[in-house]
Protein backbone atom coordinates (compact mmCIF):
# COMPACT_ATOMS: atom_id res chain seq x y z
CA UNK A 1 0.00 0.00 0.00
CA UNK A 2 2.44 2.65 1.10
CA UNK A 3 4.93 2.09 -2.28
CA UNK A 4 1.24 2.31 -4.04
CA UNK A 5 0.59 5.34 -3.16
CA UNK A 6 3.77 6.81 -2.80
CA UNK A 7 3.41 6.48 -6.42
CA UNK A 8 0.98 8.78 -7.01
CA UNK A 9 1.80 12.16 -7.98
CA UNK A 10 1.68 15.16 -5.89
CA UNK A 11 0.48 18.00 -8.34
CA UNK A 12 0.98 21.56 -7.19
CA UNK A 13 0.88 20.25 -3.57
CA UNK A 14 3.79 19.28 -2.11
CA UNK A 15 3.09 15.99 0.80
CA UNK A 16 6.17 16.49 2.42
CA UNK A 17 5.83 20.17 3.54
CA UNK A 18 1.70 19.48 4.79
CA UNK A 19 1.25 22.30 6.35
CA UNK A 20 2.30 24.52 4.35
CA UNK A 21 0.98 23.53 1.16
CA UNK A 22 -2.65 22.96 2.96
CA UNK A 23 -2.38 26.12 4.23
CA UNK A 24 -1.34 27.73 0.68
CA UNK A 25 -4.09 25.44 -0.62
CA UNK A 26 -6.50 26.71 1.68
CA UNK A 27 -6.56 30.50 1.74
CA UNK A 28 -6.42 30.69 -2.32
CA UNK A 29 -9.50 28.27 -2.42
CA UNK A 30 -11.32 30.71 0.05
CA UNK A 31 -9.95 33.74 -1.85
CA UNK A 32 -11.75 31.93 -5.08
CA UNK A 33 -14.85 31.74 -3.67
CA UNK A 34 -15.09 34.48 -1.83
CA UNK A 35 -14.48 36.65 -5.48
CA UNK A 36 -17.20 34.42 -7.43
CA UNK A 37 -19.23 35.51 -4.13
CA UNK A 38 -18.95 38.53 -4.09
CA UNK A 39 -18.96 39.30 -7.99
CA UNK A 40 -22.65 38.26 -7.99
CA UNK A 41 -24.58 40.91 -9.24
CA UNK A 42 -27.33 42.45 -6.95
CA UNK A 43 -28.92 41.00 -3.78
CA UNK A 44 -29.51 38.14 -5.68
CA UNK A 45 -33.52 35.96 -6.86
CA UNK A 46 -34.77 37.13 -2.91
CA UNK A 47 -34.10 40.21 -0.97
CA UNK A 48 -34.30 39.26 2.36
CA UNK A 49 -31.01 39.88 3.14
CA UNK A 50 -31.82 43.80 2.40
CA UNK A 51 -34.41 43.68 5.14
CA UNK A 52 -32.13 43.15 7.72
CA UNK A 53 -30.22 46.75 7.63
CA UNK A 54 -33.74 48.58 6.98
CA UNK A 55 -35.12 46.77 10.21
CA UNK A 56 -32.14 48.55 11.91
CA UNK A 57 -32.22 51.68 10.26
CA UNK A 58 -35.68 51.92 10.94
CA UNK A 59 -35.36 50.97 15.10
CA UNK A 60 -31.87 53.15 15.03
CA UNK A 61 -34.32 56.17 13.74
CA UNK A 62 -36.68 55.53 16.46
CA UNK A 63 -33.77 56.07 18.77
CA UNK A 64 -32.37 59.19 16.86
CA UNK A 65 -28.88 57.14 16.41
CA UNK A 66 -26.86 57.14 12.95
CA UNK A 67 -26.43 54.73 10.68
CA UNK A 68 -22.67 53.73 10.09
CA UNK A 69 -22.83 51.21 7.09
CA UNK A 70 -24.54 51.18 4.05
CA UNK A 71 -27.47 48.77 3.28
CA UNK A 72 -25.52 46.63 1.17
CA UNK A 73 -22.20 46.42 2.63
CA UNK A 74 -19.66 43.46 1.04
CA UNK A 75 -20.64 41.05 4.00
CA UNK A 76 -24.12 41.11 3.67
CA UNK A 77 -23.49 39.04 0.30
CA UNK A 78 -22.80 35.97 2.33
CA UNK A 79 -25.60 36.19 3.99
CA UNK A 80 -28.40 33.68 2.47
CA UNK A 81 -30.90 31.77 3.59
CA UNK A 82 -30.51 30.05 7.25
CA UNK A 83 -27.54 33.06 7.61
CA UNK A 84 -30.36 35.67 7.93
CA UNK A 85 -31.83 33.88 10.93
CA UNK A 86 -28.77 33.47 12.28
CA UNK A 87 -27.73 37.44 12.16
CA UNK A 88 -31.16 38.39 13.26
CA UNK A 89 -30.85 35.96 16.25
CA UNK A 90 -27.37 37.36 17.40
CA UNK A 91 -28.56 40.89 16.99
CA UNK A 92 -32.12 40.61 18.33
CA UNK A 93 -31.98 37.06 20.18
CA UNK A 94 -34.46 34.60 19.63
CA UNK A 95 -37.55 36.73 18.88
CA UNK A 96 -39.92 33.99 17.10
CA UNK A 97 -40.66 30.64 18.52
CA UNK A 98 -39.36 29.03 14.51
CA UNK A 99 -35.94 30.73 15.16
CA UNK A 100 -35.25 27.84 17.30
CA UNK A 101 -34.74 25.49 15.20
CA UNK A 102 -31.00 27.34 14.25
CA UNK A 103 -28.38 26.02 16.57
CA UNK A 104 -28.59 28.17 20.20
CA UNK A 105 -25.07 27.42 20.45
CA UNK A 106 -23.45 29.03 17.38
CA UNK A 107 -25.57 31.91 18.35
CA UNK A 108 -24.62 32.61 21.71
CA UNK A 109 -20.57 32.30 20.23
CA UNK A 110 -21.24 34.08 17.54
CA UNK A 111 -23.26 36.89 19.92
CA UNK A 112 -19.90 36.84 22.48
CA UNK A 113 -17.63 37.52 19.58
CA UNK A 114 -19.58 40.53 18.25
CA UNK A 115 -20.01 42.31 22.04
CA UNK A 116 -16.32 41.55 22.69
CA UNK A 117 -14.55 42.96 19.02
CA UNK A 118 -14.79 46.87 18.18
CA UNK A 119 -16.04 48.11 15.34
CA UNK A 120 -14.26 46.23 12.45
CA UNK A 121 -13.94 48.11 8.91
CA UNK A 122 -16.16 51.03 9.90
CA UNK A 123 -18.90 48.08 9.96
CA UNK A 124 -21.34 48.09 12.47
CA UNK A 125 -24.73 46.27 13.28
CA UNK A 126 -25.53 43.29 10.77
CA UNK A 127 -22.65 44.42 8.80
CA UNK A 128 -20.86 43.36 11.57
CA UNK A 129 -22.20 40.49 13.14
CA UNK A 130 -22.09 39.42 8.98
CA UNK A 131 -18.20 39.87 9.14
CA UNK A 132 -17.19 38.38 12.37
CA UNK A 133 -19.44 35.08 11.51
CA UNK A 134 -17.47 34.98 7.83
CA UNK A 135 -14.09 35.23 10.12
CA UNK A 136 -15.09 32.42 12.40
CA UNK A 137 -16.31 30.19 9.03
CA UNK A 138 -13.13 30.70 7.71
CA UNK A 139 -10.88 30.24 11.31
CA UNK A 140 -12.93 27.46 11.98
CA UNK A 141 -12.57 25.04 8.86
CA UNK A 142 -9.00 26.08 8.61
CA UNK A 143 -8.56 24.40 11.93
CA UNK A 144 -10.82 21.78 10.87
CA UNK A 145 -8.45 21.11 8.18
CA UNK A 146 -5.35 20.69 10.51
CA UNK A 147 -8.06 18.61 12.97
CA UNK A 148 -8.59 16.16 10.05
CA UNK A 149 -4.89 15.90 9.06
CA UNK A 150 -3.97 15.44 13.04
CA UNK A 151 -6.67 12.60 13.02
CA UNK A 152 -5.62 10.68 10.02
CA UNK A 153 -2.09 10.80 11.31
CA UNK A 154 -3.26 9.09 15.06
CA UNK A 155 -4.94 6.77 12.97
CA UNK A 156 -2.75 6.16 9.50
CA UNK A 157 0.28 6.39 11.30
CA UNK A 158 3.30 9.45 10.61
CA UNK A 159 6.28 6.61 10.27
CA UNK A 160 4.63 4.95 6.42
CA UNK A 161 4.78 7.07 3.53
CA UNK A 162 1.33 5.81 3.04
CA UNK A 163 0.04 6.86 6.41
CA UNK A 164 1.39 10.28 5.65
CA UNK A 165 -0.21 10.84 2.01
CA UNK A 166 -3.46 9.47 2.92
CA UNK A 167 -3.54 12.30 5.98
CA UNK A 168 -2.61 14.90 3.43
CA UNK A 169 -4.96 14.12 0.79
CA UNK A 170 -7.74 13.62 3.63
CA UNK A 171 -6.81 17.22 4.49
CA UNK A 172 -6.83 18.50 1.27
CA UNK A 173 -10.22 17.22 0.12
CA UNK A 174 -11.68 18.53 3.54
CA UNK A 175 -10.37 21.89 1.66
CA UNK A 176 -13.12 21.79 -1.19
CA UNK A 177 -15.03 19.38 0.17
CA UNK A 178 -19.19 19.83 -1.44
CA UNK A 179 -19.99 22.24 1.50
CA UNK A 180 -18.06 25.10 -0.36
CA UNK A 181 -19.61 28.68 0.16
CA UNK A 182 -21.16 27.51 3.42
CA UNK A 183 -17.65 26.89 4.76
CA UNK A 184 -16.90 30.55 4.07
CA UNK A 185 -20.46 32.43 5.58
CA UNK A 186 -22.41 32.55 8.63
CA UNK A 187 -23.14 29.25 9.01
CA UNK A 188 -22.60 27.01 11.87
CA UNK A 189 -21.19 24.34 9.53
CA UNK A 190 -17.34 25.39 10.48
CA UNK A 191 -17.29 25.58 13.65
CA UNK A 192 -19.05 22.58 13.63
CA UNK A 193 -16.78 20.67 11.55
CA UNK A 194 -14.05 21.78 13.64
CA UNK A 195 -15.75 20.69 16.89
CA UNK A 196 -16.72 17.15 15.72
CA UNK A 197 -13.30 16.40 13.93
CA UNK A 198 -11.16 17.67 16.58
CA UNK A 199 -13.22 15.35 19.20
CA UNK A 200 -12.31 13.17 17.13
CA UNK A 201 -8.49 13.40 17.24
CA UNK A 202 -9.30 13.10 20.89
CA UNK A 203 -11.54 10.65 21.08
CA UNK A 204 -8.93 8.68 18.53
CA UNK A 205 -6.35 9.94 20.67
CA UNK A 206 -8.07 8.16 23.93
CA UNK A 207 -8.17 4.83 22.74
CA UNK A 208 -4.22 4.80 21.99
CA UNK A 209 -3.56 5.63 25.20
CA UNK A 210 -5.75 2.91 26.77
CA UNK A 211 -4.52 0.29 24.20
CA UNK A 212 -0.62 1.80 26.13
CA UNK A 213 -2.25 1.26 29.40
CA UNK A 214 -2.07 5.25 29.96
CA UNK A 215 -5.16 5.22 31.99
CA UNK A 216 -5.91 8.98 32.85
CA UNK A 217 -4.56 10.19 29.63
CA UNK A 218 -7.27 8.20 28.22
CA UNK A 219 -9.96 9.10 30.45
CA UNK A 220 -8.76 12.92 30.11
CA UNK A 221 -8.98 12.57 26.40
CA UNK A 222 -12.45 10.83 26.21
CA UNK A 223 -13.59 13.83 28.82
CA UNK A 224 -12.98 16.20 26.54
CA UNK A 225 -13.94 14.57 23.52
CA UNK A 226 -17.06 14.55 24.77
CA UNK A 227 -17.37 17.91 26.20
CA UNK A 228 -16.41 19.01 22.17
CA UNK A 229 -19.00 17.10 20.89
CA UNK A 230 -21.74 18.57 23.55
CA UNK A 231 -20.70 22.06 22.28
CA UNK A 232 -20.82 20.92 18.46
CA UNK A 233 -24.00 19.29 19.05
CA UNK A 234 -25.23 22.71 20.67
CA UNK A 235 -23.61 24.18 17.28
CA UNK A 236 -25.28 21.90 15.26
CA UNK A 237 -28.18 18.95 16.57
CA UNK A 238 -27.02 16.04 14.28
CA UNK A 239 -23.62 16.43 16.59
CA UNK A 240 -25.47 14.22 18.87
CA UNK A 241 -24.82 11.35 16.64
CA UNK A 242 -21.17 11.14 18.32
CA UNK A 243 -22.54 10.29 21.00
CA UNK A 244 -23.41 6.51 20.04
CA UNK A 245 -19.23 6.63 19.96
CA UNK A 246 -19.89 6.36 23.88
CA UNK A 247 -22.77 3.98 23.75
CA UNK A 248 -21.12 1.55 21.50
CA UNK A 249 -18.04 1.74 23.68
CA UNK A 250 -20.53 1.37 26.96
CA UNK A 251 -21.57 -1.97 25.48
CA UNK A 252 -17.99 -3.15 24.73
CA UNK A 253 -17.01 -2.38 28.25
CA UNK A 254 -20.50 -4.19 29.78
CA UNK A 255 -19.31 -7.04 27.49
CA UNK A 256 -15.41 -7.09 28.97
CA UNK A 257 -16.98 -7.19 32.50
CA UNK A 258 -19.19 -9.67 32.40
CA UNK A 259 -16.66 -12.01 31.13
CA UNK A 260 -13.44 -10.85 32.51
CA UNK A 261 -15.23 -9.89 36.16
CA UNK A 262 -16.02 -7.25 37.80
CA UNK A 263 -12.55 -4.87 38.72
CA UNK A 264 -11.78 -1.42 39.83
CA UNK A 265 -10.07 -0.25 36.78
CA UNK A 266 -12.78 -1.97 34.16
CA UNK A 267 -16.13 0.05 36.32
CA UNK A 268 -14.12 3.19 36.42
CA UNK A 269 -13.66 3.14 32.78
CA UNK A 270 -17.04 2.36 32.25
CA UNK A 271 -18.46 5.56 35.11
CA UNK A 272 -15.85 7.53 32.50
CA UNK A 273 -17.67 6.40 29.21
CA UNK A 274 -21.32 6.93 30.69
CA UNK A 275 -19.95 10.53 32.16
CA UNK A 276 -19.03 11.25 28.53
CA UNK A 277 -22.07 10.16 26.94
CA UNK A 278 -24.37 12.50 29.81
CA UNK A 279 -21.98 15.30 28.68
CA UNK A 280 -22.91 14.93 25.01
CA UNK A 281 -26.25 14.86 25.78
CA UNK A 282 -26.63 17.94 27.83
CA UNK A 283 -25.36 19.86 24.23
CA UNK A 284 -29.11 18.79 23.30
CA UNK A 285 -30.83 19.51 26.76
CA UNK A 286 -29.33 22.79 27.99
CA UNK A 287 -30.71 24.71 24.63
CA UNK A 288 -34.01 22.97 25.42
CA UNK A 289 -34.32 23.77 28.86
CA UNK A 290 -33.54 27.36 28.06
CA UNK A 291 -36.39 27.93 25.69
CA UNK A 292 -38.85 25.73 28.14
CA UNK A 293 -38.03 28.39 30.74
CA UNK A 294 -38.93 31.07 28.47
CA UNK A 295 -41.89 29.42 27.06
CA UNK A 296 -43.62 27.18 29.25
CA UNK A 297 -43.01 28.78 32.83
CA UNK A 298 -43.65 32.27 32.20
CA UNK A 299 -47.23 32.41 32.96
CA UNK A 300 -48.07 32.84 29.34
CA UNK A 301 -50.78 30.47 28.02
CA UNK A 302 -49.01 27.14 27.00
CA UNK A 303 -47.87 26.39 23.65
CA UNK A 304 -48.42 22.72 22.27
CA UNK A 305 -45.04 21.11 22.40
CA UNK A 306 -44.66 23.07 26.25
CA UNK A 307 -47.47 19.81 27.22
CA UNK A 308 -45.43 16.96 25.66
CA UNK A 309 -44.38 14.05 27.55
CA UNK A 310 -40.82 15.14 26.40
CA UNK A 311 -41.01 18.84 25.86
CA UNK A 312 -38.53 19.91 22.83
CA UNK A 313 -38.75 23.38 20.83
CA UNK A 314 -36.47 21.75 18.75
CA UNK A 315 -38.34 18.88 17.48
CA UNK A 316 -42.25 20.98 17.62
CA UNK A 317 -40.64 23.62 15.41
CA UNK A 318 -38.79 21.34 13.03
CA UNK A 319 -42.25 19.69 12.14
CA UNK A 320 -44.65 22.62 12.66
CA UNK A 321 -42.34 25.17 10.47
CA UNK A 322 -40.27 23.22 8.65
CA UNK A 323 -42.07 20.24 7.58
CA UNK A 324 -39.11 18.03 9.27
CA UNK A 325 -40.13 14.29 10.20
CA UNK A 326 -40.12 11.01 9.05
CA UNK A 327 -40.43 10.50 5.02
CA UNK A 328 -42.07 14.23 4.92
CA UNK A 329 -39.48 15.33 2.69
CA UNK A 330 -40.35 12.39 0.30
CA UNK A 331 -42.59 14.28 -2.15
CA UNK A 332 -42.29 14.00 -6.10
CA UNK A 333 -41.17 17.71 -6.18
CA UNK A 334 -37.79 16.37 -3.89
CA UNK A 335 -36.52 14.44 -6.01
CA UNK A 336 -33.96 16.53 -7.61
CA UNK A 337 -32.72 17.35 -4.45
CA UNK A 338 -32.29 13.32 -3.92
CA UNK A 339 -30.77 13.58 -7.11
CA UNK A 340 -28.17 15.87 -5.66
CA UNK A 341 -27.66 14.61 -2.27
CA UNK A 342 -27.34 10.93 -3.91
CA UNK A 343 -23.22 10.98 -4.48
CA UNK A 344 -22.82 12.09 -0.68
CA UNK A 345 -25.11 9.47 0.79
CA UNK A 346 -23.52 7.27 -1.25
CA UNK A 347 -19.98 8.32 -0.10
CA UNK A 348 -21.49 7.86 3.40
CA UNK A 349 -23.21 4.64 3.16
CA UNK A 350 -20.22 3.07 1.33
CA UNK A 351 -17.46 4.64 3.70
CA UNK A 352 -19.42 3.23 6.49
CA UNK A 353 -19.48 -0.70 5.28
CA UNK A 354 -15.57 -0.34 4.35
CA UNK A 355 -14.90 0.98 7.41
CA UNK A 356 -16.65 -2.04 9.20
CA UNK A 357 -14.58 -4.49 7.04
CA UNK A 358 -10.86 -3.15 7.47
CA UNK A 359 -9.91 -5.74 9.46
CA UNK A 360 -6.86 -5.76 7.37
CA UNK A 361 -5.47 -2.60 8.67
CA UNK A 362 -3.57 -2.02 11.41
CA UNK A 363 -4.50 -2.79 15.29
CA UNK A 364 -4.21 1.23 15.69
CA UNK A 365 -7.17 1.84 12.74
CA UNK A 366 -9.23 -0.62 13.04
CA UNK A 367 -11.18 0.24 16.36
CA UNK A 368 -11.32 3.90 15.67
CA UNK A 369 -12.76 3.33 12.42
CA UNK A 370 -15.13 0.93 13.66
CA UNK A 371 -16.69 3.42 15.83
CA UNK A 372 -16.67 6.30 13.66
CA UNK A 373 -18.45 4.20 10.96
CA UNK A 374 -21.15 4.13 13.10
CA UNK A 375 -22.45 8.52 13.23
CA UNK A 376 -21.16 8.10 9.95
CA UNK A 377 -23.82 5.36 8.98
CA UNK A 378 -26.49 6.95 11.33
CA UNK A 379 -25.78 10.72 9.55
CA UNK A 380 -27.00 9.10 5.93
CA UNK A 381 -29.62 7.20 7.25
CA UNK A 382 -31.25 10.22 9.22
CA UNK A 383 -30.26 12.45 6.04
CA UNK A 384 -32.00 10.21 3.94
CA UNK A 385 -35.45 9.68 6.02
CA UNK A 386 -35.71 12.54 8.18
CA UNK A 387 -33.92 15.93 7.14
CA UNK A 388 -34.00 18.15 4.15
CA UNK A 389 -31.86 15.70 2.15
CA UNK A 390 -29.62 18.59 0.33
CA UNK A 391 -27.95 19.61 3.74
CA UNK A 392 -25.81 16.14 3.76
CA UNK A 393 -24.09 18.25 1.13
CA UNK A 394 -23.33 20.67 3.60
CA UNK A 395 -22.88 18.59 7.06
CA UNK A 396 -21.20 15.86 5.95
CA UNK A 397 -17.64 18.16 5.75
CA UNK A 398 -17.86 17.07 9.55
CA UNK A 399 -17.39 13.48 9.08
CA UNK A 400 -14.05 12.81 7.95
CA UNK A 401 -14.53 8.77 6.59
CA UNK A 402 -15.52 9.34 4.15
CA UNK A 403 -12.47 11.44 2.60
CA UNK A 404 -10.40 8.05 3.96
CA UNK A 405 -12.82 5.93 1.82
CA UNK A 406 -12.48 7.65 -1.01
CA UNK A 407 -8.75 7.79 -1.12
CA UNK A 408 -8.53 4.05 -0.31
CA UNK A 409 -10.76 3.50 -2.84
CA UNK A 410 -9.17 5.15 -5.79
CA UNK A 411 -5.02 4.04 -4.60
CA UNK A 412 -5.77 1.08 -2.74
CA UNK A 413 -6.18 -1.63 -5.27
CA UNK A 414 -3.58 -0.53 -7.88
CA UNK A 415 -0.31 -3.27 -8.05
CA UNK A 416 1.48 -1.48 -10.23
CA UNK A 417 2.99 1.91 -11.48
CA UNK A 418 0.98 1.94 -14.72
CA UNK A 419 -2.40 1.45 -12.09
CA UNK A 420 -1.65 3.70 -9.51
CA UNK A 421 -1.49 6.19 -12.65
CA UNK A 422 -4.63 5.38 -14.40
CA UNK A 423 -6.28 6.06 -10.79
CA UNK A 424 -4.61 9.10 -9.89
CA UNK A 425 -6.03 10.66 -13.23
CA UNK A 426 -9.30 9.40 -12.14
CA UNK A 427 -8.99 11.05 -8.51
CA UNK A 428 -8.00 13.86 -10.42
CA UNK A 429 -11.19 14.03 -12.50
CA UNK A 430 -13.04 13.61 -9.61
CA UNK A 431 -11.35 16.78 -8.20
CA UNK A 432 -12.20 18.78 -10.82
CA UNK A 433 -15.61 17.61 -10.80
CA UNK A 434 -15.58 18.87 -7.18
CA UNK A 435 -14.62 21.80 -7.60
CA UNK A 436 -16.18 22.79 -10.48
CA UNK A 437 -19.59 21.44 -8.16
CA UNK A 438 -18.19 24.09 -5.71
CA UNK A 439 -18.07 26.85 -7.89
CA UNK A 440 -21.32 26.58 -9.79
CA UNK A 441 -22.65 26.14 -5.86
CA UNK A 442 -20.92 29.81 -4.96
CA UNK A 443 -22.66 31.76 -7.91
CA UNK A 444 -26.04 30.17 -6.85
CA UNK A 445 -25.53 30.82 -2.90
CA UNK A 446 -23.64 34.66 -3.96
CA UNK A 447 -27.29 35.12 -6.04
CA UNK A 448 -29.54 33.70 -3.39
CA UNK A 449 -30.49 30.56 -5.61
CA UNK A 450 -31.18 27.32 -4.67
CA UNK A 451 -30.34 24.40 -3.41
CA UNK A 452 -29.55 25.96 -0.23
């Protein structure tokens, strides 16, 4: 495997500076689509994004205060659909009941970062708020970048010239991965992905350390993991899917003492892995607790889902607004969006049954891959039943297995030089097909055009 794909050729990148080249890599894809962006003519098919600086003219006026930007300032162009919501929640909080349905915790960050930052550019108000989310896009799946290089090195190995390319090329494809412009505006998707991969490395990172007998370090690391994935799944609900990392792990430890008996060190571990999985968890219930508070004990005459046997803003407002559930999305007048979705499910759904089979790897990959195939698996099932199908375009940049699959699948079964070529042209079609996918997907979003 590793003289395989030591074979293939490098292009413009350069595998044995990474960081570096990713980094170079990085910031003149970003620079790409933030000019196709930003070259879009007008506010785009709908204006709503010009309704958010009138609403604040309008209530400065009331206050006799001054305007500092104009209506249309150059941030405001990343701000389509879901973005709106999300700059109207930061600068009004959460005013409507449907505005809950928009991750509370990539809010209340994004909120902290505005009050804490002067004013940036002679930008103020939803000009603002518009900028500093684009910044924290941008930070964020940079880091997420490094995150998913980090991983695939734990995991690949840093001593194999294989281990090594597959991390870079992992890493590189996170880079123009199909989420594209949604990587670069105020969307929670970055910080997201940066969240869930770096618990990852962590989580990854855990399971070393126990297979080295370095008890704490491993409970540390799983801590924290999970505390990540609480805060991405506060970013982002589908984050809660990393939690069945803790549950399959619970089972495997149940399993270990039933058979091995019953010892200090083998309950400990297992009080650790339930503590994680509670702390995962509470990324769901804090948000919901909040709004029941607001909603349900204020005096105010009750709303429906306030009476449910399992009260959750979340889930009423996903159905009542949104049309979210079971097989609702399955209509006749979807199906182009399945259409579209179809190569990431399938990336997901085949990433997941390879990952299951790898028994051939090493005793390092194996396990973690095992486990990760599992949110993985879960992400294009719910995708497929449950959500609007077209966002697996956009969340799947934070589930890195199926970059790993894909690479596998285009080096790994090559035995010879004249092979490894024909399939690095082929990986390099599909690149192109990428990221010509990415830039057809930044004039739509930059001219407020579906799919969103």
């Amino acid at each position: 495997m590793a003289a395989r794909l030591a074979l293939a050729p490098p292009g413009l990148l350069n595998p044995n500076n990474p960081i570096r080249s990713l980094s170079l890599a990085f910031w003149l894809w970003k620079a790409l689509l933030f000019l196709v962006i930003i070259g879009c003519p007008g506010p785009g098919y709908d204006t709503s994004t010009g309704l958010l600086p009138f609403q604040e003219s309008a209530a400065s006026d009331a206050r006799g205060e001054v305007i500092r930007h104009a209506p249309f300032s150059f941030p405001l162009k990343l701000v389509r659909w879901d973005s709106i919501y999300f700059v109207h929640i930061v600068r009004d909080g959460y005013v409507f009941e449907q505005e809950w349905a928009f991750g509370y915790g990539y809010t209340r960050i994004l909120s902290f970062l505005t009050s804490v930052l002067p004013q940036l550019c002679g930008l103020d108000g939803v000009a603002k708020i518009a900028l500093v989310a684009s910044a924290l896009s941008h930070i964020a799946h940079y880091l997420s970048m490094l995150a998913i290089y980090g991983l695939s090195i734990n995991i690949f190995g840093h001593g194999t010239t294989s281990g090594r390319l597959v991390s870079f090329l992992a890493a590189a494809l996170h880079i123009i991965c199909p989420a594209g412009a949604f990587l670069s505006a105020p969307y929670g998707e970055s910080l997201f992905s940066f969240l869930n991969i770096t618990g990852y490395y962590l989580y990854a990172s855990s399971l070393l350390d126990a297979n080295t007998g370095k008890r704490a370090s491993s409970d540390a690391k799983m801590l924290l993991a999970a505390a990540l994935f609480s805060i991405a799944t506060a970013v982002r609900s589908n984050g809660i899917l990393s939690g069945a990392l803790f549950a399959y792990d619970a089972l495997l430890q149940l399993h270990k003492i039933i058979f091995q008996g019953i010892s200090g060190g083998n309950v400990l571990r297992l009080g650790v892995i339930v503590v994680s999985g509670c702390v995962v968890a509470l990324g769901l219930i804090v948000p919901q607790w909040i709004a029941y508070t607001a909603f349900c004990m204020s005096g105010e005459p009750l709303r429906p889902w306030c009476e449910q046997l399992i009260p959750s803003i979340y889930g009423w407002v996903q159905v009542h607004y949104w049309n979210v559930g079971f097989l609702r999305y399955w209509t006749f007048s979807n199906l182009p969006l399945f259409i579209l979705a179809f190569p990431m499910l399938f990336l997901l759904c085949r990433s997941s049954i390879w990952a299951l089979n790898m028994a051939w790897l090493s005793d390092t990959a194996t396990p973690v891959l095992t486990r990760l195939a599992v949110p993985n698996g879960l992400l294009a099932v719910m995708a497929f039943t449950s959500y609007h199908v077209q966002i697996i375009n956009r969340i799947s940049s934070g589930y890195p297995l199926w970059y790993w699959y894909l690479i596998y699948q285009t080096f790994g079964q090559a035995v010879d030089s004249s092979s490894v070529a024909k399939r690095s042209q082929t990986f390099t079609i599909a690149i192109q097909g990428i990221v010509m996918y990415a830039i057809v997907q930044a004039v739509l979003f930059g001219s407020f055009l579906p799919p969103a």
